[in-house]
C-alpha atoms as a PDB file:
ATOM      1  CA  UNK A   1       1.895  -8.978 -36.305  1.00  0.00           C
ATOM      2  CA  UNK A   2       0.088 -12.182 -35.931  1.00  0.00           C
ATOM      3  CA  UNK A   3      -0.819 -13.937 -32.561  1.00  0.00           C
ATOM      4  CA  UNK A   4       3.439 -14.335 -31.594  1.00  0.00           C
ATOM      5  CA  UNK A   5       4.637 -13.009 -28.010  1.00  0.00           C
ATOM      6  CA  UNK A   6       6.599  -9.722 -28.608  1.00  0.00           C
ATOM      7  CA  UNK A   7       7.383  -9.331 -25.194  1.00  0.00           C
ATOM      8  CA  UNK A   8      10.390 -11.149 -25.117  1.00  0.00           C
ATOM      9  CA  UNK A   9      11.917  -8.966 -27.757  1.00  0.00           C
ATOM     10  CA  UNK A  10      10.614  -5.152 -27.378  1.00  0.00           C
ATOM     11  CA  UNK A  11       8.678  -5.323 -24.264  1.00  0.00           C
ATOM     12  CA  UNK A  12       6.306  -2.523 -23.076  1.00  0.00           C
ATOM     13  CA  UNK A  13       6.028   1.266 -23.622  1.00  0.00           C
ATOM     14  CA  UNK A  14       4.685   3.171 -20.965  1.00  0.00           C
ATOM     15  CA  UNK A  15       2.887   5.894 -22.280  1.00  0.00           C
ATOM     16  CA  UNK A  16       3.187   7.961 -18.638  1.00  0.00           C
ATOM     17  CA  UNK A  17       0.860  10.453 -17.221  1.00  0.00           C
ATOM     18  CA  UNK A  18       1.418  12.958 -20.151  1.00  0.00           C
ATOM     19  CA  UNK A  19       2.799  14.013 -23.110  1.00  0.00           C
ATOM     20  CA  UNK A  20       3.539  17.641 -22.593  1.00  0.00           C
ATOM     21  CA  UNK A  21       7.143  18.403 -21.397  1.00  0.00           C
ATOM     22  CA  UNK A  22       5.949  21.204 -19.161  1.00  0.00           C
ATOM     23  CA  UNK A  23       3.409  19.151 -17.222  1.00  0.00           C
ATOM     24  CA  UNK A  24       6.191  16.454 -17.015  1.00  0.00           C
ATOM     25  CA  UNK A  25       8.435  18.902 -15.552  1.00  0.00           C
ATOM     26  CA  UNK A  26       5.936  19.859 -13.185  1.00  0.00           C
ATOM     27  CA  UNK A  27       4.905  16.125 -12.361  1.00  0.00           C
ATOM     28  CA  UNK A  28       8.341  15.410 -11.775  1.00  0.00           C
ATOM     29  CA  UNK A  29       9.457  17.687  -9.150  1.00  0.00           C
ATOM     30  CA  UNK A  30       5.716  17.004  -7.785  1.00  0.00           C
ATOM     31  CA  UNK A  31       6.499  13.138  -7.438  1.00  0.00           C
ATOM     32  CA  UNK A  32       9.917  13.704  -6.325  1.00  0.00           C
ATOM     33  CA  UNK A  33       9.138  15.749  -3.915  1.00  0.00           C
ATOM     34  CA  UNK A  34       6.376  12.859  -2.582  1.00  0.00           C
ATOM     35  CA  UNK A  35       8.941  10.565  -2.809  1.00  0.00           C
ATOM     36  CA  UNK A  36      11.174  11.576  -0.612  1.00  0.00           C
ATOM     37  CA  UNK A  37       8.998  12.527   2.018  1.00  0.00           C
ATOM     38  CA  UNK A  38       7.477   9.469   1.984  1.00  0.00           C
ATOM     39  CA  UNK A  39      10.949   8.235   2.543  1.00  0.00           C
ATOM     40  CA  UNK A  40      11.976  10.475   5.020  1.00  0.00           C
ATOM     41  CA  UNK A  41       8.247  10.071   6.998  1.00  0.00           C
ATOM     42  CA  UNK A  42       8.195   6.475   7.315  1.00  0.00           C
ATOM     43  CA  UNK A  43      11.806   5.820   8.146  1.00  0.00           C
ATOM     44  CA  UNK A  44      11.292   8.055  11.102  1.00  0.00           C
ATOM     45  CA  UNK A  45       8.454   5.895  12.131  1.00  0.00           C
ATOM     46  CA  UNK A  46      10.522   2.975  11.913  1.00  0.00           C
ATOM     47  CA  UNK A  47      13.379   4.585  13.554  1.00  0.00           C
ATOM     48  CA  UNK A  48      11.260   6.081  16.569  1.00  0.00           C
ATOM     49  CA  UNK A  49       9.955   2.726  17.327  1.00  0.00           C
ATOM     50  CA  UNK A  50      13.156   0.781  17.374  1.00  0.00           C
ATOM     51  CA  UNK A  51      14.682   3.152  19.477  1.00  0.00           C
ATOM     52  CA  UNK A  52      12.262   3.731  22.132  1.00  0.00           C
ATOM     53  CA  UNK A  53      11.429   1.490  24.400  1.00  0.00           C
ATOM     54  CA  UNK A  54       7.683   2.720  25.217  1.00  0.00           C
ATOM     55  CA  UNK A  55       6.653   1.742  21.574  1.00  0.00           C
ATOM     56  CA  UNK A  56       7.328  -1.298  21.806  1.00  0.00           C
ATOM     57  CA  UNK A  57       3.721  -2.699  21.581  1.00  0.00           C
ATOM     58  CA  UNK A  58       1.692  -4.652  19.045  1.00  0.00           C
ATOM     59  CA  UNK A  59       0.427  -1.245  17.831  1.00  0.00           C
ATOM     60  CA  UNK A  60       3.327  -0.092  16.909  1.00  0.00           C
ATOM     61  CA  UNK A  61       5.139  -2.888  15.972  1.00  0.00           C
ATOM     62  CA  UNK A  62       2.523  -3.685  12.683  1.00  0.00           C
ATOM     63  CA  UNK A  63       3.006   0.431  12.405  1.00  0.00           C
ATOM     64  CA  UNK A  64       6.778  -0.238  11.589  1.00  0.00           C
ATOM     65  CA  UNK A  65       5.908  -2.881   9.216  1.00  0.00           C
ATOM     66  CA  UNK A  66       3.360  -0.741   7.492  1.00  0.00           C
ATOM     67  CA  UNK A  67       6.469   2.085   7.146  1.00  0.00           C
ATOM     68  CA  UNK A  68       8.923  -0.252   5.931  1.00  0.00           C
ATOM     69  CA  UNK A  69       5.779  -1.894   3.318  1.00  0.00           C
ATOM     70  CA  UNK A  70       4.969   2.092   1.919  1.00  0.00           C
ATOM     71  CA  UNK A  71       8.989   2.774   1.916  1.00  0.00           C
ATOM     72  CA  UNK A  72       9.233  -0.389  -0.473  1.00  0.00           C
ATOM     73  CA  UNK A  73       6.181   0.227  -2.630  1.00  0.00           C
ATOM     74  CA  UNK A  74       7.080   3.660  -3.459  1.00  0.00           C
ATOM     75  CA  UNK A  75      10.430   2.484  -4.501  1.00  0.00           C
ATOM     76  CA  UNK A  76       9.145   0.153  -6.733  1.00  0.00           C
ATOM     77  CA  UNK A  77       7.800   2.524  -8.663  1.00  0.00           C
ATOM     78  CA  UNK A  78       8.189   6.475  -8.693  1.00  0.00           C
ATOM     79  CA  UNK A  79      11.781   5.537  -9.185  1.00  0.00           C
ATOM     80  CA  UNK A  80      11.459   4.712 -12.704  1.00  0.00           C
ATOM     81  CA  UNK A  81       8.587   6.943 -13.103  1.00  0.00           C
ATOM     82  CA  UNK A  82      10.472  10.098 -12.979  1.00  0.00           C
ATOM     83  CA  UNK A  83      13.007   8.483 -15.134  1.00  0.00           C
ATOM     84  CA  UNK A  84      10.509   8.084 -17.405  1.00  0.00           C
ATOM     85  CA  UNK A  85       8.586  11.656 -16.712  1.00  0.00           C
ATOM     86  CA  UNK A  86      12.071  13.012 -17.660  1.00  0.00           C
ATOM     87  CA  UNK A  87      12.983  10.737 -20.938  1.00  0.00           C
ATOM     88  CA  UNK A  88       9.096  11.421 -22.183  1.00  0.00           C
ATOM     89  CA  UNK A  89       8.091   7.729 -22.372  1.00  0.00           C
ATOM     90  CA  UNK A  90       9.390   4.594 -20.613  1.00  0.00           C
ATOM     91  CA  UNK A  91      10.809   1.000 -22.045  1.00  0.00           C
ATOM     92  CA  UNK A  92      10.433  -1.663 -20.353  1.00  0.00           C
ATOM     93  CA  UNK A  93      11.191  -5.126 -20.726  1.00  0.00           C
ATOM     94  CA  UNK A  94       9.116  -7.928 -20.432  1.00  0.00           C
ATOM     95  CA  UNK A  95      11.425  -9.432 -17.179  1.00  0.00           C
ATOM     96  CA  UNK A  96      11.399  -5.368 -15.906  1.00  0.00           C
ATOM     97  CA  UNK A  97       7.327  -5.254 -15.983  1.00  0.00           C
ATOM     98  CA  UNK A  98       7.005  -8.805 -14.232  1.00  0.00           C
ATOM     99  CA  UNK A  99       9.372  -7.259 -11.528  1.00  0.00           C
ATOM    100  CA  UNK A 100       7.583  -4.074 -11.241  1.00  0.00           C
ATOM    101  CA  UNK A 101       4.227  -5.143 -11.649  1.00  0.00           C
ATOM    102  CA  UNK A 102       5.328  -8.553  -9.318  1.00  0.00           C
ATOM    103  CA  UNK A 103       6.371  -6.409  -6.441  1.00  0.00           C
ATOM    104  CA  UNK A 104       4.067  -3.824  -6.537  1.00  0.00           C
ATOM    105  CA  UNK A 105       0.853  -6.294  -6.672  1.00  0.00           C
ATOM    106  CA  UNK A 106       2.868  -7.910  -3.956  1.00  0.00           C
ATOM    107  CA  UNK A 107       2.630  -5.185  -1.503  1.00  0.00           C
ATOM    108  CA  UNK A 108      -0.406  -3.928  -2.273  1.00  0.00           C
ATOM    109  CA  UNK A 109      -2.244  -7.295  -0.988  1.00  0.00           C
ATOM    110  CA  UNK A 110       0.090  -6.959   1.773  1.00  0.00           C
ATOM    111  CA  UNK A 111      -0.914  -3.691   2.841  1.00  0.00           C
ATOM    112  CA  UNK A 112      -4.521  -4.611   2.725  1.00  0.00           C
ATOM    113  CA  UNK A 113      -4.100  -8.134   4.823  1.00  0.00           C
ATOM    114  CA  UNK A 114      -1.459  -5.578   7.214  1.00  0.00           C
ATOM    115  CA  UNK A 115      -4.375  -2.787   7.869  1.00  0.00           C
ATOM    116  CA  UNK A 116      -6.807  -5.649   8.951  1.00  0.00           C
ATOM    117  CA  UNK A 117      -4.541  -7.197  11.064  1.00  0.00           C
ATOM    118  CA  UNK A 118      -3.911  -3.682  12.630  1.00  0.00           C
ATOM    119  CA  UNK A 119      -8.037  -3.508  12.317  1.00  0.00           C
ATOM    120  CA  UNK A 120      -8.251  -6.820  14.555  1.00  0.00           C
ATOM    121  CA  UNK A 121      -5.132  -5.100  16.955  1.00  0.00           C
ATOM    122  CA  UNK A 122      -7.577  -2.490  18.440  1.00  0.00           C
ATOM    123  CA  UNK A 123     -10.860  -4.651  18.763  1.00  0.00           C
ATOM    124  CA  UNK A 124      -8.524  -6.954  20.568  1.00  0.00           C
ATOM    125  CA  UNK A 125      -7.156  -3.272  22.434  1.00  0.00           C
ATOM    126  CA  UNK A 126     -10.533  -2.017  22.962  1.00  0.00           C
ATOM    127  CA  UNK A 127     -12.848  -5.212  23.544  1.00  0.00           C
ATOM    128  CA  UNK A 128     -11.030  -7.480  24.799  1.00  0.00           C
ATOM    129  CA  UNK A 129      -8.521  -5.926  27.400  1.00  0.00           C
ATOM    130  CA  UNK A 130      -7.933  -9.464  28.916  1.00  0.00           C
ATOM    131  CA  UNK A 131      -7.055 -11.207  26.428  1.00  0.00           C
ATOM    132  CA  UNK A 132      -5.212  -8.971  24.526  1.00  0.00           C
ATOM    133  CA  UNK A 133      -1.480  -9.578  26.338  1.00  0.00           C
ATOM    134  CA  UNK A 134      -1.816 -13.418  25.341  1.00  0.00           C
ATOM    135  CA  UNK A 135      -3.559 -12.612  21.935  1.00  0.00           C
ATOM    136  CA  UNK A 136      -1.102 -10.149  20.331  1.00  0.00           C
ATOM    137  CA  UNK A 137       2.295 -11.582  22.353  1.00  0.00           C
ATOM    138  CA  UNK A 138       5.310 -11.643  20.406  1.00  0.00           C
ATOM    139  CA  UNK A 139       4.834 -14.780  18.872  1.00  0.00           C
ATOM    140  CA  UNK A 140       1.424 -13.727  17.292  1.00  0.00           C
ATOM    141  CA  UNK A 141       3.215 -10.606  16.346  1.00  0.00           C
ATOM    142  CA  UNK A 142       5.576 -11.864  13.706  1.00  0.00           C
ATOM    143  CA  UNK A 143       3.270 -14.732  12.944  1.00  0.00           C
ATOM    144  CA  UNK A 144       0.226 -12.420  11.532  1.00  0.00           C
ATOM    145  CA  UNK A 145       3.001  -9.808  10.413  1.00  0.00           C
ATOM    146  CA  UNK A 146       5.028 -12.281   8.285  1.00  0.00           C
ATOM    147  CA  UNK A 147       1.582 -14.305   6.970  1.00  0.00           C
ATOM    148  CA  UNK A 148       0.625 -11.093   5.344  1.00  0.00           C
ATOM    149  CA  UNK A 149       3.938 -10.329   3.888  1.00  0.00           C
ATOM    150  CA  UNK A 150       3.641 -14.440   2.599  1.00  0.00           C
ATOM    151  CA  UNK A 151       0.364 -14.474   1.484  1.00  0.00           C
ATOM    152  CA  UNK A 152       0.664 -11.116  -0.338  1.00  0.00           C
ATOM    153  CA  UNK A 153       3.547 -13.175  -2.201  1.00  0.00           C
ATOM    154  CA  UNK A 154       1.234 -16.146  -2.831  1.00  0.00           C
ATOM    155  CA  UNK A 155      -0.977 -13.838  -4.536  1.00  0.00           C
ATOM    156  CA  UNK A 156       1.015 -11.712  -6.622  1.00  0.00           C
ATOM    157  CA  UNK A 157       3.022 -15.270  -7.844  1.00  0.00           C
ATOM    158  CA  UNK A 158      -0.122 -16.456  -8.870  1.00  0.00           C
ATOM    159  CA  UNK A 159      -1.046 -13.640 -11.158  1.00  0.00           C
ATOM    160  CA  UNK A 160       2.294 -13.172 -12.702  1.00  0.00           C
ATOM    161  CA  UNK A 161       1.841 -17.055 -13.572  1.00  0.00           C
ATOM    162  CA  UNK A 162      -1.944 -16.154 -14.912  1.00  0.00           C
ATOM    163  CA  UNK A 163      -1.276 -13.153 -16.673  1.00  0.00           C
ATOM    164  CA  UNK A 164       1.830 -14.304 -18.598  1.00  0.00           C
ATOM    165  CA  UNK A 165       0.861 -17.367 -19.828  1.00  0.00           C
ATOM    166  CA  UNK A 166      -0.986 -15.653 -22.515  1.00  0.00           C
ATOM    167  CA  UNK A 167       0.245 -14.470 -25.796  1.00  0.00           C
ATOM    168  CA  UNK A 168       0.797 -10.756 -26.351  1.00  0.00           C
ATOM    169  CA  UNK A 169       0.581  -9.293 -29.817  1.00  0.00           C
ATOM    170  CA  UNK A 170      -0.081  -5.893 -31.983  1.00  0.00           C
ATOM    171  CA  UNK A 171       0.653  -2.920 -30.150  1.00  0.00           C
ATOM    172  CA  UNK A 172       2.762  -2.734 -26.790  1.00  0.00           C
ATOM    173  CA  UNK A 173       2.179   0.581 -25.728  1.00  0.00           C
ATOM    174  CA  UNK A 174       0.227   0.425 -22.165  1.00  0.00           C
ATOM    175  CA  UNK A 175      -1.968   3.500 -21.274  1.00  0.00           C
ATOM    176  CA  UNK A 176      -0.483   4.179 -17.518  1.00  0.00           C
ATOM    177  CA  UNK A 177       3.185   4.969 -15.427  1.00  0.00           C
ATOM    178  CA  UNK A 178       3.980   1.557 -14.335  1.00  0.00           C
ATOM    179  CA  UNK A 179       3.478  -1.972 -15.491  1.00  0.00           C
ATOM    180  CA  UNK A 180       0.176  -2.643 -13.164  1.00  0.00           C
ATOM    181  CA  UNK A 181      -0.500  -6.706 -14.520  1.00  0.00           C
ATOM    182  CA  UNK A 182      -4.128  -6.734 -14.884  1.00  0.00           C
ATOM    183  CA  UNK A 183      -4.253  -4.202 -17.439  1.00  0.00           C
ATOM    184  CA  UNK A 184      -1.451  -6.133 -19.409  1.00  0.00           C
ATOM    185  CA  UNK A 185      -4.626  -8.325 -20.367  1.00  0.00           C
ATOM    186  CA  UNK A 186      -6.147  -5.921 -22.660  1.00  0.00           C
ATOM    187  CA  UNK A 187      -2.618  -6.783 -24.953  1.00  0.00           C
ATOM    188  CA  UNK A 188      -3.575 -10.246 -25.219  1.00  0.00           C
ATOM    189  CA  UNK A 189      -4.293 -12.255 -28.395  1.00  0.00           C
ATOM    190  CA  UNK A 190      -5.618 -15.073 -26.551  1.00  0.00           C
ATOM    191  CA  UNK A 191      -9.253 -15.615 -24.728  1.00  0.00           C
ATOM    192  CA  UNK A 192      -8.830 -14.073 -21.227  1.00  0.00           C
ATOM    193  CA  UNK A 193     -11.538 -14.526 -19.174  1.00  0.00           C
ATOM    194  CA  UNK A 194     -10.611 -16.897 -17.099  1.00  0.00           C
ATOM    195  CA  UNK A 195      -7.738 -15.639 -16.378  1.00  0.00           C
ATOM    196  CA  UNK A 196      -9.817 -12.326 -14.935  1.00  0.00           C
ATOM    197  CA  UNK A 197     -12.238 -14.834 -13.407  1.00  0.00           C
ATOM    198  CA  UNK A 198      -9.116 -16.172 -11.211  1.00  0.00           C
ATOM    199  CA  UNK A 199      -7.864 -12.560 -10.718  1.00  0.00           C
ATOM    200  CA  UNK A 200     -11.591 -11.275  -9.312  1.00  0.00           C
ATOM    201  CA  UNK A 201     -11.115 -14.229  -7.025  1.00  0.00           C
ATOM    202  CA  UNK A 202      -8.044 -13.211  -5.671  1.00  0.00           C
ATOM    203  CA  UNK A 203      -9.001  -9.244  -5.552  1.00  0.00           C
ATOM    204  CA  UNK A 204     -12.196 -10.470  -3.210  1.00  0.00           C
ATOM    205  CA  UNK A 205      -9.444 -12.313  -1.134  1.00  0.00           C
ATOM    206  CA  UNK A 206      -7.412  -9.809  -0.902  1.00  0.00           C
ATOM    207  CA  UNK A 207      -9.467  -6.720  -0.312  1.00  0.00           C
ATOM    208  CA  UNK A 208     -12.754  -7.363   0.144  1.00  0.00           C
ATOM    209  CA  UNK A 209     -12.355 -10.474   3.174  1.00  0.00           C
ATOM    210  CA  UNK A 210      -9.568  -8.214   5.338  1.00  0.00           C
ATOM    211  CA  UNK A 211     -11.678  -5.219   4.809  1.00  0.00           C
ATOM    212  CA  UNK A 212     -14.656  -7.069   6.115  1.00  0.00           C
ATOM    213  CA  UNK A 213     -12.363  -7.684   9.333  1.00  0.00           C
ATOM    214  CA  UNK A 214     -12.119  -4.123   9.673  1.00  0.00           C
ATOM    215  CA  UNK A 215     -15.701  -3.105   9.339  1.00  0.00           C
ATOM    216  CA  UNK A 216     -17.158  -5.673  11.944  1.00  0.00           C
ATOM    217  CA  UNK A 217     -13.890  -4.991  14.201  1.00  0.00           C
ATOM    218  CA  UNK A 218     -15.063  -1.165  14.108  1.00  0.00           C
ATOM    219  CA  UNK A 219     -18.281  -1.681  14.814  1.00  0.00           C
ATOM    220  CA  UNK A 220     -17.012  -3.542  17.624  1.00  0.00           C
ATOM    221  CA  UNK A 221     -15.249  -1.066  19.179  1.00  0.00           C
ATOM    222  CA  UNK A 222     -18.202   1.999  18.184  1.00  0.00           C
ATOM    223  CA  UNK A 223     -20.452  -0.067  20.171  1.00  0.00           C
ATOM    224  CA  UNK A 224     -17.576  -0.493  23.459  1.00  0.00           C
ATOM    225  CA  UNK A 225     -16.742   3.545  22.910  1.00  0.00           C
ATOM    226  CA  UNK A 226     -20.767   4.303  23.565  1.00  0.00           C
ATOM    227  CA  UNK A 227     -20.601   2.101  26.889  1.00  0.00           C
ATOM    228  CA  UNK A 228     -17.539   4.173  27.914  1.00  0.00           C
ATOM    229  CA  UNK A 229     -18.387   6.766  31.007  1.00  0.00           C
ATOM    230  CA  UNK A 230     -15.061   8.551  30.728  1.00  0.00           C
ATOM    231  CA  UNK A 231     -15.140  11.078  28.261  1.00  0.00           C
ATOM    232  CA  UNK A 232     -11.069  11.290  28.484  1.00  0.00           C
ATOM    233  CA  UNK A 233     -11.633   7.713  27.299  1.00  0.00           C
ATOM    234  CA  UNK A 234     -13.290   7.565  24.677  1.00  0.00           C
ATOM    235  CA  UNK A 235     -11.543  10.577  23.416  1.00  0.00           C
ATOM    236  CA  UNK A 236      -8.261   8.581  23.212  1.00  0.00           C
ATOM    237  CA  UNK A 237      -9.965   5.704  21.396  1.00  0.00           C
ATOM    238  CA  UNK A 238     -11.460   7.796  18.831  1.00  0.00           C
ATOM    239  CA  UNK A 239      -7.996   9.515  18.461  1.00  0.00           C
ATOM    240  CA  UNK A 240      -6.146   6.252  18.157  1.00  0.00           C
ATOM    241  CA  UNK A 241      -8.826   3.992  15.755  1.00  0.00           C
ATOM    242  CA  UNK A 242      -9.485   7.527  13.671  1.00  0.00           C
ATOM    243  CA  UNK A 243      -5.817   7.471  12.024  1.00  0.00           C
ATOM    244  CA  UNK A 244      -6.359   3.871  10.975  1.00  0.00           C
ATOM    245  CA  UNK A 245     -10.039   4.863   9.770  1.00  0.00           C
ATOM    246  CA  UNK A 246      -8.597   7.427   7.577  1.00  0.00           C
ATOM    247  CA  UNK A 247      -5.556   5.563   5.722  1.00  0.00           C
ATOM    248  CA  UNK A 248      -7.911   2.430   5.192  1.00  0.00           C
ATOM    249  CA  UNK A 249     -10.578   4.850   3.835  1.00  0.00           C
ATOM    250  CA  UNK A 250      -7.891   6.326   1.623  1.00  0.00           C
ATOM    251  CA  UNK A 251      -6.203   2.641   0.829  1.00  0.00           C
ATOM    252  CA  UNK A 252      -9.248   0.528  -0.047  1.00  0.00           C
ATOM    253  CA  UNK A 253     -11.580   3.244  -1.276  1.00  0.00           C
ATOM    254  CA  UNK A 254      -8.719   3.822  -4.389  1.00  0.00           C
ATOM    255  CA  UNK A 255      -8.119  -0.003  -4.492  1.00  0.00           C
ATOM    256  CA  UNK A 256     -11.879  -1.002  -4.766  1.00  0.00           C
ATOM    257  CA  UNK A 257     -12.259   1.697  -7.682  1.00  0.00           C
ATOM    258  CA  UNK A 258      -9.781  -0.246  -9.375  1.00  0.00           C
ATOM    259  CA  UNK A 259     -10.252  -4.053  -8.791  1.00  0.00           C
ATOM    260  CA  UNK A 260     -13.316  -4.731  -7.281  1.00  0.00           C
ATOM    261  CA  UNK A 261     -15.803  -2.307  -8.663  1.00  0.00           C
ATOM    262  CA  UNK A 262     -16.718  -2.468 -12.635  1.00  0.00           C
ATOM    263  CA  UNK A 263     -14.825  -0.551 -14.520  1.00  0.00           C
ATOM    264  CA  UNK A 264     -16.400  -1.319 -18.144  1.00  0.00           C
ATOM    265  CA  UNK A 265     -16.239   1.881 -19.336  1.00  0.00           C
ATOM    266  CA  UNK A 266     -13.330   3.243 -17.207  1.00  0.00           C
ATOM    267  CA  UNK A 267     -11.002   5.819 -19.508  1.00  0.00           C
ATOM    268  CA  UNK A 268      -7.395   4.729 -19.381  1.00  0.00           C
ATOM    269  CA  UNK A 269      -7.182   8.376 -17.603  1.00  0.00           C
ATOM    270  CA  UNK A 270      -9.225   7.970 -14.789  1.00  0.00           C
ATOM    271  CA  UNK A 271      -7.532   4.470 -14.229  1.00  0.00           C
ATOM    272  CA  UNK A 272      -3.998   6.375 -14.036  1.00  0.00           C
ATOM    273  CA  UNK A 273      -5.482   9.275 -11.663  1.00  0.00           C
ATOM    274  CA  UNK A 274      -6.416   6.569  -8.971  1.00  0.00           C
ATOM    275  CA  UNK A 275      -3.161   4.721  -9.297  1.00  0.00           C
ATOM    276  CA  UNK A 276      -1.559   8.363  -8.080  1.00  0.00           C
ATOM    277  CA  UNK A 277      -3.360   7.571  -5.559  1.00  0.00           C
ATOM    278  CA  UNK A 278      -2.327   4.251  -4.028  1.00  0.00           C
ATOM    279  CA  UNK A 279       1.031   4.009  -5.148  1.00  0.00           C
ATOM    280  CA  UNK A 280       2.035   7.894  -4.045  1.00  0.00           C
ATOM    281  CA  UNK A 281      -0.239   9.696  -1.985  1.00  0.00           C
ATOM    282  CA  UNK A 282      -1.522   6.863   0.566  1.00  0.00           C
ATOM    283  CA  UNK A 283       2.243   6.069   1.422  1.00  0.00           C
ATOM    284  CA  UNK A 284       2.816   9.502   1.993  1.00  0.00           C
ATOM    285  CA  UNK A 285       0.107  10.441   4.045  1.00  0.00           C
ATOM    286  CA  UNK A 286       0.236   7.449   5.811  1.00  0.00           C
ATOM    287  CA  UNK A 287       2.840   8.633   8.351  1.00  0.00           C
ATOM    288  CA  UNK A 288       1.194  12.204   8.536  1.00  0.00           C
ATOM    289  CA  UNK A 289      -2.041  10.385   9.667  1.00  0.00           C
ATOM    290  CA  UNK A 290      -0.287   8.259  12.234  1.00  0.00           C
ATOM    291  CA  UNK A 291       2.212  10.719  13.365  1.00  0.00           C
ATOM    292  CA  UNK A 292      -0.167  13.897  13.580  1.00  0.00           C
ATOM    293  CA  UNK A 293      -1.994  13.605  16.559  1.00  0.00           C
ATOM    294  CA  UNK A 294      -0.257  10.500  18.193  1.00  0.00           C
ATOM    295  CA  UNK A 295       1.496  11.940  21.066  1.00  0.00           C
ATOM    296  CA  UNK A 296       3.088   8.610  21.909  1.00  0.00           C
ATOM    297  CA  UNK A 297       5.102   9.567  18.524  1.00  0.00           C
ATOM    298  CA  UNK A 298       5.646  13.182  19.999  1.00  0.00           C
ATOM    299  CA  UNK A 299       7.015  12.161  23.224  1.00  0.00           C
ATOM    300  CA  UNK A 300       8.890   9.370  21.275  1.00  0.00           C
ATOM    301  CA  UNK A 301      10.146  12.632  18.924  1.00  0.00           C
ATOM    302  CA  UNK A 302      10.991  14.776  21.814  1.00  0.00           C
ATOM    303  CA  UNK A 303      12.622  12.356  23.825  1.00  0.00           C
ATOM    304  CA  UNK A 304      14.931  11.445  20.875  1.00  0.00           C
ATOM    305  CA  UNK A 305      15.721  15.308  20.415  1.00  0.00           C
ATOM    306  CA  UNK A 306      16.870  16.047  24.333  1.00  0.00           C
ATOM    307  CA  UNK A 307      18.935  13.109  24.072  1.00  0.00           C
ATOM    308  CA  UNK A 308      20.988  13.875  21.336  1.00  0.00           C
ATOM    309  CA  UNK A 309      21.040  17.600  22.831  1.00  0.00           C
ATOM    310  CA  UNK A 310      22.197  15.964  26.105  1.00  0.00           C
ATOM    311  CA  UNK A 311      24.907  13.921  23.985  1.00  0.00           C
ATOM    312  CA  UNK A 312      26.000  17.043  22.216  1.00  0.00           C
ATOM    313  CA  UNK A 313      26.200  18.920  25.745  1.00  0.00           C
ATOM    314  CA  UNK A 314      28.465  16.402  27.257  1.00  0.00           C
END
């Protein structure tokens, strides 16, 4: 083929995580099986706090957001990867990769903006107790929760627009599960190095200025738990900042590996391995984290159980 655009015609091929049957078989009751309790995990979330009353804070409310985010970037894409796990090797158009790629890209800046914002929550929480009613009222709720929803769009529009207005030509198989758009560049016919230029740009503003929030808000709040006397106190801080520690250590660690970091002489493998990562085990585990040792969740839990009981009863 010479330098023409093929994608309007054939598209991608996916070449998926592998190419034996029994592994697929394996891989797809595996991601299944992630899928829906990732499903199942946050919805609760976002049921618990809707229905009680007591988690109605700032806390809780960018919590719900981040459940309804993973619910939403799961579906986006182990969907049609088990559709593809069980067909051996997945089509997709060029309009069904912008989508995919699109929304996924899309949520993925929006997560890391979200976990900052939840980052700058508990300095506010921790350091600034008088401030923090007028700080993180409801107006300043939806406003930081829907700028990181908007921005996140801003950025994924931009590299949909960067990415396809080069030329694609020879082969279209892609090395990977799901359309992810910067590695659509190594298809191109065309010079691309601006276009990665722009995309580093927007990877730094995406991941590396929110998780510079979080760092200095941390370090923050380490240096207000070591001026605590209670020990009860600073128990319950540690407990409530240490789920957020661990999902943004599991989020950005994976996320960095891929966009920020060089990856010269990354294997198409190892590239695939770390997706698993932030597109299906982060959303899962991100409920377990939050859920397993919050016992304003628990309470929340239990108190939704006795009512229904009591309901049933009468």
């Amino acid at each position: 083929m010479g330098a023409e655009n093929f994608t309007s015609e054939t598209g991608f091929i996916l070449l998926g995580l592998t190419s034996h049957q029994s592994q697929r078989i394996v891989l797809f009751v595996v991601f299944l099986t992630m899928y829906l309790l990732t499903v199942l995990g946050n919805l609760l979330i976002i049921i618990l706090v809707h229905m009680d009353a007591q988690l109605h804070t700032p806390m809780y409310f960018f919590l719900s957001h981040l459940a309804s985010l993973d619910i939403v970037y799961v579906t986006c894409s182990l969907p049609q990867t088990l559709v593809h796990l069980l067909a051996g090797k997945g089509v997709v158009s060029s309009i069904g990769c912008i989508l995919q790629g699109g929304t996924a890209l899309s949520l993925a800046c929006t997560e890391c903006l979200l976990l900052g914002v939840m980052a700058y929550d508990r300095y506010l929480a921790i350091c600034n107790p008088l401030r923090y009613a007028s700080a993180m009222d409801r107006k300043h709720q939806h406003l930081l929760a829907m700028s990181c929803w908007i921005i996140g769009c801003v950025l994924s529009t931009v590299t949909i627009v960067c990415v396809f207005r080069h030329s694609f030509c020879g082969s279209n198989h892609i090395n990977h599960f799901f359309c992810e758009l910067r590695f659509l560049l190594d298809l191109a016919c065309d010079d691309v190095s601006r276009t990665k230029d722009i995309l580093n740009g927007l990877s730094v503003f995406a991941v590396l200025i929110p998780f510079s929030i979080i760092l200095c808000s941390y370090c923050c709040i380490v240096h207000s738990i070591f001026q605590m006397q209670s020990v009860a106190g600073r128990y319950k801080v540690f407990s409530t900042c240490g789920s957020h520690l661990a999902v943004v250590s599991l989020f950005y660690g994976t996320i960095m590996s891929i966009y920020i970091i060089p990856q010269s002489n990354a294997s198409p493998d190892r590239n695939k391995k770390v997706a698993v990562m932030y597109l299906a085990v982060t959303p899962l585990l991100n409920p377990i984290i939050y859920t397993l040792r919050n016992k304003d969740i628990h309470r929340a839990v239990i108190k939704v159980l006795r009512g229904r009981n009591f309901e049933e009863k009468t």
